[in-house]
Protein backbone atom coordinates (compact mmCIF):
# COMPACT_ATOMS: atom_id res chain seq x y z
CA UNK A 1 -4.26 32.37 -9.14
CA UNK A 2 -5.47 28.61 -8.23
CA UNK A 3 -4.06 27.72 -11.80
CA UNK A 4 -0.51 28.84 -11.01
CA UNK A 5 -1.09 26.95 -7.86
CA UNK A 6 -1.54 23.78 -9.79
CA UNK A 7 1.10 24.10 -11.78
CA UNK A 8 4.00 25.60 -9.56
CA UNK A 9 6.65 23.52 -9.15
CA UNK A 10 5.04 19.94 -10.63
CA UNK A 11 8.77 17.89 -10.88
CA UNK A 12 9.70 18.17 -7.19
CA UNK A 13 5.86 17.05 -5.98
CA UNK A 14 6.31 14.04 -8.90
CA UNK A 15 9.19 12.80 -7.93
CA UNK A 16 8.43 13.13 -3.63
CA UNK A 17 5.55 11.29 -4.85
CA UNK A 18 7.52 8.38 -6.97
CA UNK A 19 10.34 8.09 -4.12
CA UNK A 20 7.28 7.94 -1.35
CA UNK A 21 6.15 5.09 -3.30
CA UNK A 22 9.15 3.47 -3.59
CA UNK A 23 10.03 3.78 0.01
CA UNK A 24 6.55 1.43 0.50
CA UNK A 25 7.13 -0.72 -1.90
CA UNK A 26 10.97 -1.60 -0.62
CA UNK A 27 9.78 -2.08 3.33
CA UNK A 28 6.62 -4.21 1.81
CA UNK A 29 8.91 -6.13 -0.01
CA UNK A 30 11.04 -6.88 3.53
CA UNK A 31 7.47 -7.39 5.67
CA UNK A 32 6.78 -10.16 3.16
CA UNK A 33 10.02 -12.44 3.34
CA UNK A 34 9.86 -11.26 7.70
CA UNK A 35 5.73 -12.44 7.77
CA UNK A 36 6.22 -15.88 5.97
CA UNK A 37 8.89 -16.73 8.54
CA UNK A 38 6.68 -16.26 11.20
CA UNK A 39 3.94 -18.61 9.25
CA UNK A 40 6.20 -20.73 8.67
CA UNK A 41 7.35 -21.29 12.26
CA UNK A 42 3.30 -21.97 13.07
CA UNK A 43 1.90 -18.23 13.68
CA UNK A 44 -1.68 -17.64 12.45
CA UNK A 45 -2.11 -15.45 9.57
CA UNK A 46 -5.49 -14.23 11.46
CA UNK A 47 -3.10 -13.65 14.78
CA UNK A 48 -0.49 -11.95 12.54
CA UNK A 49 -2.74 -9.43 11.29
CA UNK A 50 -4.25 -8.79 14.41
CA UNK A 51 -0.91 -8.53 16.23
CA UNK A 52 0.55 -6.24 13.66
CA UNK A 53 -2.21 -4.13 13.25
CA UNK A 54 -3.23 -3.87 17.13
CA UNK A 55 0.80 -2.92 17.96
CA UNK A 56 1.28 -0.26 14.82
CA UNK A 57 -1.97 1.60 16.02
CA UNK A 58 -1.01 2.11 19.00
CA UNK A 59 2.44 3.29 18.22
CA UNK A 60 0.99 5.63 15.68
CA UNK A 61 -1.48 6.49 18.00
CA UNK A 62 1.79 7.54 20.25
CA UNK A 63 3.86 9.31 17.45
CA UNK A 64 0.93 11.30 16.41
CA UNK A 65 -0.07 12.48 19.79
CA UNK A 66 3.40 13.51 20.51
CA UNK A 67 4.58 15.17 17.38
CA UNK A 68 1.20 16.59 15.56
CA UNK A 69 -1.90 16.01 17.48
CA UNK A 70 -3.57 17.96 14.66
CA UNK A 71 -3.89 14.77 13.12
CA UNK A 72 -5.48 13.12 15.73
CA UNK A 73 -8.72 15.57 14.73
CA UNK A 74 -11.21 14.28 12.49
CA UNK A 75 -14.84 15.43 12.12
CA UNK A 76 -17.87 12.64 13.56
CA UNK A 77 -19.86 12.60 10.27
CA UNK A 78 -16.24 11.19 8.77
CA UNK A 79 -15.99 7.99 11.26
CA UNK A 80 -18.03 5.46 8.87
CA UNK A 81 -15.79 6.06 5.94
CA UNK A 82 -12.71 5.37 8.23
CA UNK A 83 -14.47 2.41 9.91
CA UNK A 84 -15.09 0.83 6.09
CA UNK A 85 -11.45 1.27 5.42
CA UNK A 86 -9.95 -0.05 8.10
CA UNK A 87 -12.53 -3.16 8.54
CA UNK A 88 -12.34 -3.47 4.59
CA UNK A 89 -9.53 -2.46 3.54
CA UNK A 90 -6.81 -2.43 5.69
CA UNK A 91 -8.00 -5.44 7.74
CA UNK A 92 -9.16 -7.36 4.68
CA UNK A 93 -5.86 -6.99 2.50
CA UNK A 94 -3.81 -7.92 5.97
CA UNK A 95 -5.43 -11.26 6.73
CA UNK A 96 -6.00 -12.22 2.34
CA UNK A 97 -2.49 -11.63 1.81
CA UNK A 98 -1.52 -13.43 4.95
CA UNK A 99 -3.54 -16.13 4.21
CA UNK A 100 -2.86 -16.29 0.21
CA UNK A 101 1.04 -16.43 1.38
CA UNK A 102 0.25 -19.16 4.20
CA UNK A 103 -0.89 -21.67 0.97
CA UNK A 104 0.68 -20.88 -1.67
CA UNK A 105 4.18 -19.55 -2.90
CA UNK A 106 4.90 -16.15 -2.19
CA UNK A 107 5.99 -15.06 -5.87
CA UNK A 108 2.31 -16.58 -6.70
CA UNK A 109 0.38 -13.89 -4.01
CA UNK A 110 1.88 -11.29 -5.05
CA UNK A 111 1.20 -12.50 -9.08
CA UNK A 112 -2.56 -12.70 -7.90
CA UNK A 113 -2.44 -9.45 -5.91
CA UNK A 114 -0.88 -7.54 -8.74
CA UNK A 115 -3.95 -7.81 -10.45
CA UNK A 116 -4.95 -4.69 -8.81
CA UNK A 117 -2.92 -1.93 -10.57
CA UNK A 118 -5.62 -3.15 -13.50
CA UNK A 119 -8.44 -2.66 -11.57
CA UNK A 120 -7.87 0.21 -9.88
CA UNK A 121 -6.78 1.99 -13.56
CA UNK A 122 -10.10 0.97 -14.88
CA UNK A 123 -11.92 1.86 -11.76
CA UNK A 124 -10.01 5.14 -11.84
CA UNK A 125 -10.79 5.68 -15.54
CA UNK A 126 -14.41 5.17 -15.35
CA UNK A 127 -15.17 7.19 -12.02
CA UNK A 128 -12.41 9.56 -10.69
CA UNK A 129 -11.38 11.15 -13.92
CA UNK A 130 -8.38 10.04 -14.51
CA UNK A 131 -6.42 11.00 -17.32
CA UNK A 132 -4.94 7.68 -18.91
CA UNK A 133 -2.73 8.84 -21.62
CA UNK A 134 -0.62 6.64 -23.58
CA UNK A 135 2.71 6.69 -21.69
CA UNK A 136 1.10 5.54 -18.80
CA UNK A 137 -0.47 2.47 -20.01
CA UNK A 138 2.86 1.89 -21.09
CA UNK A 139 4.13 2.40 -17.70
CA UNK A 140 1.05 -0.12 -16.11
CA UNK A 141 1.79 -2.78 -19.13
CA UNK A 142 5.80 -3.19 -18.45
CA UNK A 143 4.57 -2.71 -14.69
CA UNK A 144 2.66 -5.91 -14.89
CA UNK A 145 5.06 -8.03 -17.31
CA UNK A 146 7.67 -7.19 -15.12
CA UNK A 147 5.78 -8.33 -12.20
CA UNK A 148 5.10 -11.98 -14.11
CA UNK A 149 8.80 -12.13 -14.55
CA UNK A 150 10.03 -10.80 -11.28
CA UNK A 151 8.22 -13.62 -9.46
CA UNK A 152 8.40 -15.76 -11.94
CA UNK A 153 5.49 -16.12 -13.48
CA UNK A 154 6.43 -18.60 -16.39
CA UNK A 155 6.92 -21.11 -13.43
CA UNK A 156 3.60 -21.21 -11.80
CA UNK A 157 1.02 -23.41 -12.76
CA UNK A 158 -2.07 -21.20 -11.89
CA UNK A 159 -4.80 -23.86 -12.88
CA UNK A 160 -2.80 -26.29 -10.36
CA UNK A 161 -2.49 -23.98 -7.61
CA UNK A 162 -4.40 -24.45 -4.31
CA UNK A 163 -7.92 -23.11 -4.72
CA UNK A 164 -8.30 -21.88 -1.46
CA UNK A 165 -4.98 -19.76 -1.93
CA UNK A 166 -6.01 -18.41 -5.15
CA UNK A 167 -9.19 -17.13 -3.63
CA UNK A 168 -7.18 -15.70 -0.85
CA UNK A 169 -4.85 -13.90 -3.46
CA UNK A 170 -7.73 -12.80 -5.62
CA UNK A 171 -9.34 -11.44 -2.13
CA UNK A 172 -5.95 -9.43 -1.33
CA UNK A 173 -6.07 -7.83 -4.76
CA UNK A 174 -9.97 -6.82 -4.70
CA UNK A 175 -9.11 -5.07 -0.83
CA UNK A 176 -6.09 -3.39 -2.05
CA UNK A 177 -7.63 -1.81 -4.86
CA UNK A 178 -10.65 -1.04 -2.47
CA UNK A 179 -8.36 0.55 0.22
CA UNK A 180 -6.05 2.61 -2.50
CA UNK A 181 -9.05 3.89 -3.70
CA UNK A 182 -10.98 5.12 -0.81
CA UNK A 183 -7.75 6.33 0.09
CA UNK A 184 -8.01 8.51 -2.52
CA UNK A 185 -11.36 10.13 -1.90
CA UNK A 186 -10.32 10.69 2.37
CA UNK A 187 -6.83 12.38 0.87
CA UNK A 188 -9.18 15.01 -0.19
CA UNK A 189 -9.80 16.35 3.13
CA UNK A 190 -7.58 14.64 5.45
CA UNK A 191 -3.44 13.97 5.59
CA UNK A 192 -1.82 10.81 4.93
CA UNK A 193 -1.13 10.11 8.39
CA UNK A 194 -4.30 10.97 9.82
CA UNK A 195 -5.98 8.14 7.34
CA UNK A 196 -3.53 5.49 8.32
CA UNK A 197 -3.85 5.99 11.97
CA UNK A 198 -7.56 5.22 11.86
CA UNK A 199 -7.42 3.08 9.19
CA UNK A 200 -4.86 0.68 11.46
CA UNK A 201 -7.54 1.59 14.50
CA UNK A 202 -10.59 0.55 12.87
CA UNK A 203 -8.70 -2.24 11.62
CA UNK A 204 -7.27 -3.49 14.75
CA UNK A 205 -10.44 -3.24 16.40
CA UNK A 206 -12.40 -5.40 14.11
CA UNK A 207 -9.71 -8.65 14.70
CA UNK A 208 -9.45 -8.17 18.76
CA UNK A 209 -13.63 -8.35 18.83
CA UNK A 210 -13.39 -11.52 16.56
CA UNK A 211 -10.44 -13.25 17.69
CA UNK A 212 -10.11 -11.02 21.56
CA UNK A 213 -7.34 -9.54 22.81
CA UNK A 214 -5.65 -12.67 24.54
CA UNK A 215 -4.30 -13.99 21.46
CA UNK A 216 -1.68 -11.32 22.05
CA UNK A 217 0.23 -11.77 24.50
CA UNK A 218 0.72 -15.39 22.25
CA UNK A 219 1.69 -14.35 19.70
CA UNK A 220 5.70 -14.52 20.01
CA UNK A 221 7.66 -17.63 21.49
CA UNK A 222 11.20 -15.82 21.37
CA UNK A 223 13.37 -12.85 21.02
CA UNK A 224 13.42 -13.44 17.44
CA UNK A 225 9.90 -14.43 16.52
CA UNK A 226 9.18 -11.08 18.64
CA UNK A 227 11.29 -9.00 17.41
CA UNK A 228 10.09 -9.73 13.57
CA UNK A 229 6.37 -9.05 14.76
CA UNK A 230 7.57 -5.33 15.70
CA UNK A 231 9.62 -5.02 12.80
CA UNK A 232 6.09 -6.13 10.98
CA UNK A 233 4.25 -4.12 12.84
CA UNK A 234 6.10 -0.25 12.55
CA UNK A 235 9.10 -0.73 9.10
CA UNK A 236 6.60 -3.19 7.84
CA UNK A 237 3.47 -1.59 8.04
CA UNK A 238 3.35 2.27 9.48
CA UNK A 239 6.38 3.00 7.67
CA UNK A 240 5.06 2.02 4.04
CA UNK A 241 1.11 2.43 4.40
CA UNK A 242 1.78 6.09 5.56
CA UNK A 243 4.43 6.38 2.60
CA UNK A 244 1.92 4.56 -0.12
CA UNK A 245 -0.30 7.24 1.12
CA UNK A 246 1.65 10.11 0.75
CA UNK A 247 2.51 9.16 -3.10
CA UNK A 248 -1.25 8.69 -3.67
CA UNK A 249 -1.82 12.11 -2.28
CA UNK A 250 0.32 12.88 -4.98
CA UNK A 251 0.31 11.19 -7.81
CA UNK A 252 -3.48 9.67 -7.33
CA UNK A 253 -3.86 5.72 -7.04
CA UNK A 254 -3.23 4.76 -10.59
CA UNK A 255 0.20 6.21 -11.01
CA UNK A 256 1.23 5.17 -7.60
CA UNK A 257 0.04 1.44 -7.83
CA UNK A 258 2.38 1.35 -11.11
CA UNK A 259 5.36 2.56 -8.65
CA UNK A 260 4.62 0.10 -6.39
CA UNK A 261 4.98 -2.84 -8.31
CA UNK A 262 8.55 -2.45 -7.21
CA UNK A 263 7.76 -4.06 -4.11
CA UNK A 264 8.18 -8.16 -5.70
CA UNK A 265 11.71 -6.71 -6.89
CA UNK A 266 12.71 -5.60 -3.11
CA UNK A 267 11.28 -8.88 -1.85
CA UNK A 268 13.34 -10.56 -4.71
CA UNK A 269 16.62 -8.45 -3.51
CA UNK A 270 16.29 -9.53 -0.07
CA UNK A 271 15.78 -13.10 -0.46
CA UNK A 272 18.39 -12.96 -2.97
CA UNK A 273 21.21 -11.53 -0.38
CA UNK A 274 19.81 -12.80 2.80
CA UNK A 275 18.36 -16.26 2.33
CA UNK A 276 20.57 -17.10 -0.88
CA UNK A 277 18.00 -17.51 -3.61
CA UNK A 278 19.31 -17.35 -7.27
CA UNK A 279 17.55 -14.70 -9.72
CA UNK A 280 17.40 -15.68 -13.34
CA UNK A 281 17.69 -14.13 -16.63
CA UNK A 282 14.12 -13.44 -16.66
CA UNK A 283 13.54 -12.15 -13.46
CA UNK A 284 15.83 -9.67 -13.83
CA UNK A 285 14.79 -8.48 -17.06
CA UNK A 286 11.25 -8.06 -15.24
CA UNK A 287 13.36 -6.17 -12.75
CA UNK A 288 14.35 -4.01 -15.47
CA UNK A 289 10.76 -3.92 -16.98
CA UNK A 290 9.32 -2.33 -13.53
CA UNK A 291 12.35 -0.11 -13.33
CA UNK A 292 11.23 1.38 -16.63
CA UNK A 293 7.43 1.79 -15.53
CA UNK A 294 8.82 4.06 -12.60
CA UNK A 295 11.10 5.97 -15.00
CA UNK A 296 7.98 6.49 -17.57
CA UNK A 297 5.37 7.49 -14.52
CA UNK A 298 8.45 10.02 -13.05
CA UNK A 299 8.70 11.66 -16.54
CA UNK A 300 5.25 12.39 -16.22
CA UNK A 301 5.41 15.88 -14.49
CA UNK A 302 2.32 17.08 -14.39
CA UNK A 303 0.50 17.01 -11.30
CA UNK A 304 -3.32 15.84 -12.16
CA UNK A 305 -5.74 18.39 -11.35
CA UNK A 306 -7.78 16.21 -9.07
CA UNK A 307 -5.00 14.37 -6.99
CA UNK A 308 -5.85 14.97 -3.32
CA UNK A 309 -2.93 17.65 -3.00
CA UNK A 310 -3.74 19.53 -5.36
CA UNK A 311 -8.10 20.35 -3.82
CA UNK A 312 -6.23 20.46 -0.88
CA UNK A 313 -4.42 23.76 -1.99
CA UNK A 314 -7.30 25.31 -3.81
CA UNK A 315 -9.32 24.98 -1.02
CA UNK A 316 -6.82 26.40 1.46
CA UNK A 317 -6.49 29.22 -0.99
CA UNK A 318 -10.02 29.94 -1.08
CA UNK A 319 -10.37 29.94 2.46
CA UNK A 320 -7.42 32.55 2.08
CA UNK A 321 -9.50 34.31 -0.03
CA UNK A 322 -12.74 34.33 1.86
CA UNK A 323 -10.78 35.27 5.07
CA UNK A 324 -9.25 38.16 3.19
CA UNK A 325 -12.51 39.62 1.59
CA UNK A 326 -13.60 39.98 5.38
């Protein structure tokens, strides 16, 4: 019984999974060229995070209480583990990748942060048993090359770059790979959106006790520069966090980091039709690179045994079968 379970149906949860991902990786894409506008015009990366983290809590705070309070629920003994990924995680890869993009290029933060598909495969490898066959270090490989292409890779001087950047970069690829990961392990027992919300909460908490709440109200000096900061705050960051989530609940955090190394190529799209930048030869071929990756990971069907979807079922059925036996 639990095996047909597991293997009912794989293609359609594969591909949900891949188009989840993709879905984050797009609006990520946007949130970047939308964030270093508002740096650029003199908001605080450290403001910034706190802003857009403090406002998408509370909206999906809102949109949970109104359409499934279920996932409000979540037992005491589990409050730690969410309060280490939202300090950790969520706030930590918010203000690094704020502050990596604040000093140095943008293509050369997300180079740095791309890192982490790497580290969370190995990570993955060594302690979650996962299965690492050969198509899919195919899939990570062109993932990666494609990223060095996409942002152009060949042009940045790494051993020139601003030191303090770097280490901000390197910081937003360690707390990415941290946050996917633990991710992971809550998807086990608890839904997508139920792990964002109090991920964002625990997150948003820790800035407004180390910066306080009347940085706020500060944060915006015009329709525009307001209007971005929501748009940050729910398409930029609810939107694809509770996505990402989603595809890791389905695919586990090594095949949906690959799939999400789509996210330079959206930002790349968008500056290309809305602020005019040209896109070589080589960046599009890393365009194509990632594109493949995707492909590779989709044709993948199987669902792994141990992505957080799949316990989920065999635990529901043998509560089902306990309940029955009764």
């Amino acid at each position: 019984m639990n095996g047909a379970m597991m293997t009912r149906n794989p293609a359609p949860n594969t591909t949900t999974g891949v188009l989840a991902c993709l879905g984050a990786a797009t609006t990520w894409g946007a949130n970047g060229v939308a964030s270093k506008y508002l740096m650029n015009m003199g908001l605080s990366p450290f403001v910034l995070s706190q802003g857009r983290l403090t406002i998408a809590s509370a909206l999906t705070a809102l949109w949970l209480a109104l359409s499934r309070p279920d996932a409000l629920r979540i037992e005491r003994r589990h409050l730690p583990h969410f309060a280490f990924l939202g300090v950790v995680g969520m706030a930590g890869v918010n203000v690094c990748y704020f502050e990596a993009i604040s000093k140095i290029a943008t293509a050369a933060a997300i180079l740095i942060e791309y890192i982490a598909p790497v580290l969370i495969a190995v990570y993955a490898r060594l302690f979650m048993a996962q299965r690492m066959g050969p198509m899919r270090w195919i899939a990570l490989f062109l993932a990666l090359m494609g990223c060095y292409f996409v942002v152009g890779g060949y042009n940045i001087n790494l051993f020139n770059m601003n030191s303090t950047g770097l280490m901000w970069g390197l910081g937003a690829a360690f707390t990415y790979s941290f946050y996917i990961i633990y991710s992971e392990y809550l998807l086990r027992v608890y839904g997508p959106w139920t792990i964002l919300l109090y991920a964002l909460i625990f997150g948003a908490l820790s800035w407004n006790i180390v910066l306080g709440p009347a940085t706020l109200p500060k944060m915006g000096w015009d329709a525009t520069s307001w209007t971005l900061i929501f748009l940050c705050s729910s398409l930029g960051t609810i939107v694809p966090f509770g996505l990402f989530a989603w595809g890791v609940e389905l695919l586990r955090s090594t095949r949906a980091t690959i799939v999400a190394t789509f996210e330079p190529i959206s930002a790349g799209l968008i500056a290309f039709v809305f602020l005019g930048e040209r896109l070589e030869l080589l960046q599009i071929a890393g365009g194509v690179a990632v594109i493949i990756s995707v492909i590779l990971v989709q044709m993948e069907k199987e669902l792994d045994e141990l992505s957080p979807a799949v316990l989920k079922q065999q635990t529901s059925a043998r509560a089902m079968v306990v309940r029955e036996s009764k």
